[in-house]
PDB file of N, CA and C in Angstrom:
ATOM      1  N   UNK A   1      71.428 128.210 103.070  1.00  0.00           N
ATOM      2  CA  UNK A   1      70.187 127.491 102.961  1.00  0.00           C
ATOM      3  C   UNK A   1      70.443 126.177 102.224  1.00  0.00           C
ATOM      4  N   UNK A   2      70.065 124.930 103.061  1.00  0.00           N
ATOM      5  CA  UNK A   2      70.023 124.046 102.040  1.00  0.00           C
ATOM      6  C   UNK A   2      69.137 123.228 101.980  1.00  0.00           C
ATOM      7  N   UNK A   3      68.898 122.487 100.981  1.00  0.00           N
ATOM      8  CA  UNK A   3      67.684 121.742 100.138  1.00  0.00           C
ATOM      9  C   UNK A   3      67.298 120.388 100.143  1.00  0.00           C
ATOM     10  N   UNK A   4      66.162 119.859 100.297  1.00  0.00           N
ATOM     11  CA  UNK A   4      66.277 118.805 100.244  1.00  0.00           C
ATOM     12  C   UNK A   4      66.168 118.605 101.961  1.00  0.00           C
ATOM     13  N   UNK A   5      66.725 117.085 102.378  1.00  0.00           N
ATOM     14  CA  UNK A   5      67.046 116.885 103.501  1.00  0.00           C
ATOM     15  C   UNK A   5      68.312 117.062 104.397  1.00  0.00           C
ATOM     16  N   UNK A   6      68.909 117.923 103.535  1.00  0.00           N
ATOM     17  CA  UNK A   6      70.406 118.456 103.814  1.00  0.00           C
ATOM     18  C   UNK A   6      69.942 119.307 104.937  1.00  0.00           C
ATOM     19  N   UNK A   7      70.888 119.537 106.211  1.00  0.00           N
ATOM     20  CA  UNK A   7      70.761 120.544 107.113  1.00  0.00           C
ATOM     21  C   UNK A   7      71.594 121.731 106.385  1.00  0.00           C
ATOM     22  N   UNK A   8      71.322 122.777 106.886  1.00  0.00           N
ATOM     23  CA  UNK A   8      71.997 124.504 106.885  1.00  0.00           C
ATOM     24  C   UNK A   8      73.658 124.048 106.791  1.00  0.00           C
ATOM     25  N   UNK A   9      73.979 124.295 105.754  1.00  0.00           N
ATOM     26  CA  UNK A   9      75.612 124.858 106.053  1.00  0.00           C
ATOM     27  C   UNK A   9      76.082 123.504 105.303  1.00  0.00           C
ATOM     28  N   UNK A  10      75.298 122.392 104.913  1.00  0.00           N
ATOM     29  CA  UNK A  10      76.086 120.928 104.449  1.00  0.00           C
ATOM     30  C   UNK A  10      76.850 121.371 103.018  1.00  0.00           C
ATOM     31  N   UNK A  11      76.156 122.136 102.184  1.00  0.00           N
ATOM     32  CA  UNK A  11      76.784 122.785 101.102  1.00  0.00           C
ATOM     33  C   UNK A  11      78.584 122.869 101.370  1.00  0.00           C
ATOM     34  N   UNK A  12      78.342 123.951 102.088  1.00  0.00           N
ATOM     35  CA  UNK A  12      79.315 124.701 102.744  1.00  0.00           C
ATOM     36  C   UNK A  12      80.450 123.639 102.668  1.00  0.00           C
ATOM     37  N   UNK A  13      80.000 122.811 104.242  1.00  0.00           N
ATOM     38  CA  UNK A  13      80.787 121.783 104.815  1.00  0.00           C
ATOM     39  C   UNK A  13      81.609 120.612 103.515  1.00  0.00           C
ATOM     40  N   UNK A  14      80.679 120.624 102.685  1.00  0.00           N
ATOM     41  CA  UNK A  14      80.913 119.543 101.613  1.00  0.00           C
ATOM     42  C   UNK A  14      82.388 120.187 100.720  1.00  0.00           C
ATOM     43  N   UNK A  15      81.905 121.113 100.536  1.00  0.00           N
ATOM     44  CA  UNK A  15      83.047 121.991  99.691  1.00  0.00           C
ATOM     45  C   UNK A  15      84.307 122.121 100.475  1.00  0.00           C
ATOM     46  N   UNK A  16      84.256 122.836 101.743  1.00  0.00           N
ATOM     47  CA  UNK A  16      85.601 122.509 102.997  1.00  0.00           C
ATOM     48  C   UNK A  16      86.251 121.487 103.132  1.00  0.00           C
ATOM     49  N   UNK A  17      85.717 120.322 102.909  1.00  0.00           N
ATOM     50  CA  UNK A  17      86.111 118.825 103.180  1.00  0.00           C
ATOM     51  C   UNK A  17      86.487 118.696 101.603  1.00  0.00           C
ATOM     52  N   UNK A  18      86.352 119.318 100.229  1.00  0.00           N
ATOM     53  CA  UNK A  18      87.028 118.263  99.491  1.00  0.00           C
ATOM     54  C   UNK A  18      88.458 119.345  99.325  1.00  0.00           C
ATOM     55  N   UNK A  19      88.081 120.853 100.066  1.00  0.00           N
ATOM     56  CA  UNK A  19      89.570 121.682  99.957  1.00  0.00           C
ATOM     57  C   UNK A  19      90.458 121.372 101.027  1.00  0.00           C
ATOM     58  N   UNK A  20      90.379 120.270 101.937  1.00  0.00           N
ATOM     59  CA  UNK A  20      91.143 119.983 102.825  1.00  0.00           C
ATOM     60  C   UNK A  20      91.800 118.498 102.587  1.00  0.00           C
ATOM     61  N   UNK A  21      90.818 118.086 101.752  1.00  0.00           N
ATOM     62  CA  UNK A  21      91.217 116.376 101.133  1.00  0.00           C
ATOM     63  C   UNK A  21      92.423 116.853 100.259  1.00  0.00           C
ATOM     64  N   UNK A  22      92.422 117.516  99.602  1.00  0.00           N
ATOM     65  CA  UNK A  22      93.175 118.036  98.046  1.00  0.00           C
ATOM     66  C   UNK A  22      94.229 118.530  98.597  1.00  0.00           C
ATOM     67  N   UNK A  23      94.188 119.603  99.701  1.00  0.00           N
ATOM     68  CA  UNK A  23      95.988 119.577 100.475  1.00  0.00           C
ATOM     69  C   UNK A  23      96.234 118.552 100.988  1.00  0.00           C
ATOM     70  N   UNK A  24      95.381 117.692 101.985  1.00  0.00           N
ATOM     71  CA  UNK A  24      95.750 116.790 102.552  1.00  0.00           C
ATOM     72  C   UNK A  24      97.264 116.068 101.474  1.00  0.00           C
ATOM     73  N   UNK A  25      96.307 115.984 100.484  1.00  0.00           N
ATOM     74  CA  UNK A  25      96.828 115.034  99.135  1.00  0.00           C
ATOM     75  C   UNK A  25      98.271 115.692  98.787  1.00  0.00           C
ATOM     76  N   UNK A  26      97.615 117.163  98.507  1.00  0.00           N
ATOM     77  CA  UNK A  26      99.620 117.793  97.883  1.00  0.00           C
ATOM     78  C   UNK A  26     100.367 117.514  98.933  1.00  0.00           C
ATOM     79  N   UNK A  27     100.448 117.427 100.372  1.00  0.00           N
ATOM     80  CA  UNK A  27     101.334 117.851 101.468  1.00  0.00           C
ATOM     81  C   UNK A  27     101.454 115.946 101.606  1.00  0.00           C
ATOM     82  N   UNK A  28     100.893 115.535 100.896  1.00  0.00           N
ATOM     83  CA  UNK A  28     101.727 114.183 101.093  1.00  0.00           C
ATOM     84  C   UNK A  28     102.289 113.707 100.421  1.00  0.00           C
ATOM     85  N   UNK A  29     102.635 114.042  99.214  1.00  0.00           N
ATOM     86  CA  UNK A  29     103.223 114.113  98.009  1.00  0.00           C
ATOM     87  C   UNK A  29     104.894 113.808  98.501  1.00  0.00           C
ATOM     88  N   UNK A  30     105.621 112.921  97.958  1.00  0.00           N
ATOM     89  CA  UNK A  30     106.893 112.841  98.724  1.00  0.00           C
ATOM     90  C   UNK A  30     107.944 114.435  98.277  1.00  0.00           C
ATOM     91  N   UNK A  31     108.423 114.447  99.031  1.00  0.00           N
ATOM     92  CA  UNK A  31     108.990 115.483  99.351  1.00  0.00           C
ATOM     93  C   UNK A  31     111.001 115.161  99.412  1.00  0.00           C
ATOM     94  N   UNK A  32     111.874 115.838  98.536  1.00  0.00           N
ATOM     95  CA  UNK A  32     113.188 114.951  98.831  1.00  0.00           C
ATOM     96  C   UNK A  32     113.564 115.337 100.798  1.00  0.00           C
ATOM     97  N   UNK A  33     114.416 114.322 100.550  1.00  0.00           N
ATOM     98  CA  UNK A  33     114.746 114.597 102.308  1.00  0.00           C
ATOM     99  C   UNK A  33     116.417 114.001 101.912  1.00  0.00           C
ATOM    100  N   UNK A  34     117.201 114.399 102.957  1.00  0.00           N
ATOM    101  CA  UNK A  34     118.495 113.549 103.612  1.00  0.00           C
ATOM    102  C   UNK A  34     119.123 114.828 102.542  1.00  0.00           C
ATOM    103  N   UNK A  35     120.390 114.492 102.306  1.00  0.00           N
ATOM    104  CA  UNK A  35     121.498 115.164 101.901  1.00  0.00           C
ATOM    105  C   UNK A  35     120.936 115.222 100.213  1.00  0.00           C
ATOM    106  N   UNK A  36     121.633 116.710  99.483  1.00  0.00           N
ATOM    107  CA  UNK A  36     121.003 116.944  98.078  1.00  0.00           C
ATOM    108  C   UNK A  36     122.416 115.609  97.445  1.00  0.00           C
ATOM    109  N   UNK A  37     122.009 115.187  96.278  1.00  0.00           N
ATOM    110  CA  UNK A  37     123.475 114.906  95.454  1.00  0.00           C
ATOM    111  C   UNK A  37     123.713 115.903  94.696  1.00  0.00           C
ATOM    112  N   UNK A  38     125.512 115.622  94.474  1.00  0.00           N
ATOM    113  CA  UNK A  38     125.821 116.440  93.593  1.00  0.00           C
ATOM    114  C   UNK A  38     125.742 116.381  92.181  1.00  0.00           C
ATOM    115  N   UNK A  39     125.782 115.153  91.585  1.00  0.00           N
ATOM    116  CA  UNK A  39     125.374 114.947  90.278  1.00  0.00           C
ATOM    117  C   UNK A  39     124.060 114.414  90.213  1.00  0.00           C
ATOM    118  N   UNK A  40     123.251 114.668  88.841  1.00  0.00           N
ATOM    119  CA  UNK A  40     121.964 114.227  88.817  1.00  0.00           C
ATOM    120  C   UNK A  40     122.031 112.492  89.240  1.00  0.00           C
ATOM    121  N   UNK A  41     120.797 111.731  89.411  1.00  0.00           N
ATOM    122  CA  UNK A  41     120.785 110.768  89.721  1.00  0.00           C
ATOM    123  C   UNK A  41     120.171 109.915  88.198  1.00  0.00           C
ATOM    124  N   UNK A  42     119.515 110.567  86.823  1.00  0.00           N
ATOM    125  CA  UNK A  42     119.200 109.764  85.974  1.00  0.00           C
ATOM    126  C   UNK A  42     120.439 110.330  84.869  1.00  0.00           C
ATOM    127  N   UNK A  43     120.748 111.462  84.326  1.00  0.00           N
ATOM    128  CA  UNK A  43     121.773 111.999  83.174  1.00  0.00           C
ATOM    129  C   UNK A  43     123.306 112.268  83.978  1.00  0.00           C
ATOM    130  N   UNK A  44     123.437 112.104  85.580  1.00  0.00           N
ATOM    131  CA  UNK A  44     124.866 112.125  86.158  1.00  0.00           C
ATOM    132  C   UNK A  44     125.459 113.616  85.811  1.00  0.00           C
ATOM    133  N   UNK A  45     124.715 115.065  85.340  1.00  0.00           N
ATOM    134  CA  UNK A  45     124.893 115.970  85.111  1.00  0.00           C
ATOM    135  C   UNK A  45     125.369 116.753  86.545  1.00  0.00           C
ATOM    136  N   UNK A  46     126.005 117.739  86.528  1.00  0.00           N
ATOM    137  CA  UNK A  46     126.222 118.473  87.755  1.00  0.00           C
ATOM    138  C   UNK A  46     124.992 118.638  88.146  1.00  0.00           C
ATOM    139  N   UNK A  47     124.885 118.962  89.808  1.00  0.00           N
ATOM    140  CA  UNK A  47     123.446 119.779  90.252  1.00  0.00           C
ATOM    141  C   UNK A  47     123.762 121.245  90.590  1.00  0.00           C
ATOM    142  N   UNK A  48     123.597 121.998  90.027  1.00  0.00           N
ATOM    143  CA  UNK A  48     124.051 123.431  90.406  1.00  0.00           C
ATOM    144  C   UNK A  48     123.757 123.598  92.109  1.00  0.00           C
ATOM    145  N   UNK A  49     124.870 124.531  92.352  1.00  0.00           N
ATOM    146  CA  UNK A  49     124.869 124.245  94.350  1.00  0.00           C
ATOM    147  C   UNK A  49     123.655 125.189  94.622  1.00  0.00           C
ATOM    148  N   UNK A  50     122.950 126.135  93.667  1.00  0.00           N
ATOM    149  CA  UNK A  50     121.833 126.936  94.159  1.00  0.00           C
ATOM    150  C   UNK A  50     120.676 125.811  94.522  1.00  0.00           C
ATOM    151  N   UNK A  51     120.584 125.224  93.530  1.00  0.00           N
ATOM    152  CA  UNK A  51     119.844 124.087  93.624  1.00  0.00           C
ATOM    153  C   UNK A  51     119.573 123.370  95.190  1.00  0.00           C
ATOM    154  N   UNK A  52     120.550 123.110  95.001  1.00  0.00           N
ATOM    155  CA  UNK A  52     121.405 121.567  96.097  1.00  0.00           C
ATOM    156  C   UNK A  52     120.571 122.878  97.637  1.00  0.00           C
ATOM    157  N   UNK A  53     121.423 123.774  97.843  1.00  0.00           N
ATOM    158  CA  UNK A  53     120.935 124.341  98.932  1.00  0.00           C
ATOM    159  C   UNK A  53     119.481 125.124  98.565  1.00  0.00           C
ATOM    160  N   UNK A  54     118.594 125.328  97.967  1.00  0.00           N
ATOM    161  CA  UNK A  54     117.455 125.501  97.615  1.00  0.00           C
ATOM    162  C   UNK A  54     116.245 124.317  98.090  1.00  0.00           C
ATOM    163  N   UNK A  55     116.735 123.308  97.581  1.00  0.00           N
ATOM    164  CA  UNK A  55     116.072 122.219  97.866  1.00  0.00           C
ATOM    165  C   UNK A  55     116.916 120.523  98.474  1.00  0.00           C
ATOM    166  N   UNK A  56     116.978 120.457  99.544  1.00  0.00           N
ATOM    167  CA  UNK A  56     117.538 119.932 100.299  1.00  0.00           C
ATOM    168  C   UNK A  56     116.548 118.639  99.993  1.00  0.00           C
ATOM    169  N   UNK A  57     117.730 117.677  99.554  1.00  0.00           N
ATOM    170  CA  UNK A  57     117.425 116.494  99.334  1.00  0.00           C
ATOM    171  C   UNK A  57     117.440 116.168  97.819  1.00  0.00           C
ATOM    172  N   UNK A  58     117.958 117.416  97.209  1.00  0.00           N
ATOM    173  CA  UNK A  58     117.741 116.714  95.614  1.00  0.00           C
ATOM    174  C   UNK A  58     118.347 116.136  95.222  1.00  0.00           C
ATOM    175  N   UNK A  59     117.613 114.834  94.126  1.00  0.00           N
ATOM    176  CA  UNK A  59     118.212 114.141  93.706  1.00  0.00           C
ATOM    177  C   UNK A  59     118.465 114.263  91.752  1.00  0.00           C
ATOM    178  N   UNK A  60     117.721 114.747  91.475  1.00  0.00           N
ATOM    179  CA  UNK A  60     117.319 115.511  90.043  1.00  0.00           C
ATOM    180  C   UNK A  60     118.116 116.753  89.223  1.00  0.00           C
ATOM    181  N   UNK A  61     118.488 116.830  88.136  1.00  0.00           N
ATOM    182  CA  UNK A  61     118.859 117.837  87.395  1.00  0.00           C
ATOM    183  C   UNK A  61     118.148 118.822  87.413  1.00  0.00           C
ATOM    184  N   UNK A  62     117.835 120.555  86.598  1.00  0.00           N
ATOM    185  CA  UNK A  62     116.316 120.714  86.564  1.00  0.00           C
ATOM    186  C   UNK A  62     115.850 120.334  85.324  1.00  0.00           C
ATOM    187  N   UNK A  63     116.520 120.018  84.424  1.00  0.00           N
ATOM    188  CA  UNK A  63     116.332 119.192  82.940  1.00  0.00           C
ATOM    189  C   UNK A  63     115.608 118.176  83.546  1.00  0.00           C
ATOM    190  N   UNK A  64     115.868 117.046  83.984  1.00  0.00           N
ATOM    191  CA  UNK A  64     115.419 115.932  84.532  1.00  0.00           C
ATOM    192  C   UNK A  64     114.384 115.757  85.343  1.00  0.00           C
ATOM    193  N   UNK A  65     113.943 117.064  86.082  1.00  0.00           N
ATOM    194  CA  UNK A  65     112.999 117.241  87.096  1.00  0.00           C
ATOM    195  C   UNK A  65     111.754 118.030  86.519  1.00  0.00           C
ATOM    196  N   UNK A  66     112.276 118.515  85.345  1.00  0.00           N
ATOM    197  CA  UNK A  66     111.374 119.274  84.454  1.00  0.00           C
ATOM    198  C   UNK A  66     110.728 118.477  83.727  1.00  0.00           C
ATOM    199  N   UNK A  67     111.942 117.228  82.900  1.00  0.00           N
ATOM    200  CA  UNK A  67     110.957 116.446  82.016  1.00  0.00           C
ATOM    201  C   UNK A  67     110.125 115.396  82.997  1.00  0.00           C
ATOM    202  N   UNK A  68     110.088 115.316  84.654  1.00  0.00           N
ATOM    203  CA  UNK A  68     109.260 114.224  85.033  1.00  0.00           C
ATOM    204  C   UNK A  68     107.979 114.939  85.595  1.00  0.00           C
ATOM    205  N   UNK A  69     108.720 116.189  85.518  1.00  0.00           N
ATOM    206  CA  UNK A  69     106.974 116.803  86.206  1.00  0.00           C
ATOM    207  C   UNK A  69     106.196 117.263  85.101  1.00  0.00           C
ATOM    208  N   UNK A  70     106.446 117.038  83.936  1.00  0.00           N
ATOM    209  CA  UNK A  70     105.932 117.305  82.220  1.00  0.00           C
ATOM    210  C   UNK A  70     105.068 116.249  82.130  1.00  0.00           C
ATOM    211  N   UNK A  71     105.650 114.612  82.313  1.00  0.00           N
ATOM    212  CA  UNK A  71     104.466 113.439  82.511  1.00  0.00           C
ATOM    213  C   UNK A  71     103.952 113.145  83.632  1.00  0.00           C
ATOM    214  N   UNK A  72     104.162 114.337  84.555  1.00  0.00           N
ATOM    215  CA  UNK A  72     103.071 113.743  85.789  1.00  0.00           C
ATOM    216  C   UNK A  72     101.423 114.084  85.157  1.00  0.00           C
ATOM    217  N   UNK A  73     100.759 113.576  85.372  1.00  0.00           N
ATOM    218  CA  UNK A  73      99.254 113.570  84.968  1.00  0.00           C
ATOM    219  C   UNK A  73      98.339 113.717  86.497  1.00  0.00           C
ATOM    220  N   UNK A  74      97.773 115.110  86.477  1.00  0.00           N
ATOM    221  CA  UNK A  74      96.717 115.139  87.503  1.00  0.00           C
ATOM    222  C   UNK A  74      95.561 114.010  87.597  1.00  0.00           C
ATOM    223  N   UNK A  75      94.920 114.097  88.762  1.00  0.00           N
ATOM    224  CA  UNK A  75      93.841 113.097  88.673  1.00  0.00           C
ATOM    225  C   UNK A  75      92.409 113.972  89.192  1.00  0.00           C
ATOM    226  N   UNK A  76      91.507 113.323  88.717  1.00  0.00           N
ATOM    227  CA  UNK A  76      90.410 114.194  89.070  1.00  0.00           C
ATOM    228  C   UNK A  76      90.012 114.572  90.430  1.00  0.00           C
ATOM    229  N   UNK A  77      88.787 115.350  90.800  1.00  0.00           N
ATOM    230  CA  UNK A  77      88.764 115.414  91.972  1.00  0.00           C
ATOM    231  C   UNK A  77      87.513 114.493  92.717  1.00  0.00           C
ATOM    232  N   UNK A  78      87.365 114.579  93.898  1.00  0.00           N
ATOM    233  CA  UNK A  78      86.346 113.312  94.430  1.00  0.00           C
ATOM    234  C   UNK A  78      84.785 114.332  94.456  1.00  0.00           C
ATOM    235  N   UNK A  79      84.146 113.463  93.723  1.00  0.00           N
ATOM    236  CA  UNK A  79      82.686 113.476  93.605  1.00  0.00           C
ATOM    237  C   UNK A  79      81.838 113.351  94.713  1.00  0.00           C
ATOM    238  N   UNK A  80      81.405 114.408  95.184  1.00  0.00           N
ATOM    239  CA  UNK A  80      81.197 114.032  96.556  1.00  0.00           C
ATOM    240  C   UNK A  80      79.540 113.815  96.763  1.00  0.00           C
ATOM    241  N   UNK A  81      78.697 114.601  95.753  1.00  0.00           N
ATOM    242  CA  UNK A  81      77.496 115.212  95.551  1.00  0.00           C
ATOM    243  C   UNK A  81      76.765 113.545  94.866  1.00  0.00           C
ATOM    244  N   UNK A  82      77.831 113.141  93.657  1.00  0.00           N
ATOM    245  CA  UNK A  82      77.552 111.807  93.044  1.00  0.00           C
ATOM    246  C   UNK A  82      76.220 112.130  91.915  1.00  0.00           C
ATOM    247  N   UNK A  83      76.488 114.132  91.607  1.00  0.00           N
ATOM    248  CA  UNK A  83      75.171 114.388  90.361  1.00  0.00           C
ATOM    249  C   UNK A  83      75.742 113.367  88.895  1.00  0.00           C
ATOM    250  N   UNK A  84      74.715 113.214  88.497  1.00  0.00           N
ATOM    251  CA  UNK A  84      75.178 112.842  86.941  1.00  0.00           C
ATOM    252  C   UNK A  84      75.841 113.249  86.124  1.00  0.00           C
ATOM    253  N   UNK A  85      75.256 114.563  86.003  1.00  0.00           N
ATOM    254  CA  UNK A  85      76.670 115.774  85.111  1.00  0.00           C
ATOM    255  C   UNK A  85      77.944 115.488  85.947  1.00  0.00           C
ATOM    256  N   UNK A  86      78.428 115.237  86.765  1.00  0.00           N
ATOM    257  CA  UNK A  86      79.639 115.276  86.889  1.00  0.00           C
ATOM    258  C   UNK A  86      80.195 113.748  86.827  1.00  0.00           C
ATOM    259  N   UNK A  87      79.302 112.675  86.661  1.00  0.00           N
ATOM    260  CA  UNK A  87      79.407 111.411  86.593  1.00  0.00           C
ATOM    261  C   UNK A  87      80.096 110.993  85.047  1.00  0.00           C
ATOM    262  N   UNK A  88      79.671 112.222  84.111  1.00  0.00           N
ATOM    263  CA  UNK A  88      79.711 111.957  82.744  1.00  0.00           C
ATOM    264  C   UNK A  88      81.093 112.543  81.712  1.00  0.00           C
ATOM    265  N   UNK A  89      81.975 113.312  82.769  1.00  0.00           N
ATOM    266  CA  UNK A  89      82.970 114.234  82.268  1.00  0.00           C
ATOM    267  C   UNK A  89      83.746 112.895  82.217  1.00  0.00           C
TER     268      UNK A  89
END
């Protein structure tokens, strides 16, 4: 049921569309590709070969890959509704 001048199911639909935006988003996230290296690419440390064949294309230690995914910072999600309470977080 929905309210207002919303048709049946827009609720719904609204919520589907921001869980398909949000993978959209992870699955575009770069991804390594081409051949792993064998030494890290920032500390020149070995890459352990579990690694290397685990994840094809690495270029990272897991020291190194650990401390960059430590300062990655999420971002919020899209406001789709545009209520105030959520205008104010």
């Amino acid at each position: 049921m929905a309210g207002g001048w919303a048709r049946d199911g827009a609720v719904s639909e609204q919520i589907e569309a921001s869980i398909s935006d949000e993978l959209a988003r992870m699955q575009a996230q770069k991804r390594p590709v081409g051949e792993s290296l064998t030494h890290c690419a920032e500390c020149e440390e070995p890459i352990p070969e579990k690694r290397r064949l685990a994840l094809p294309g690495v270029k990272l230690c897991l020291d190194c890959q650990q401390e960059r995914d430590s300062s990655f910072k999420t971002r919020g999600g899209i406001n789709r509704r545009g209520s105030k309470d959520s205008q104010l977080k």
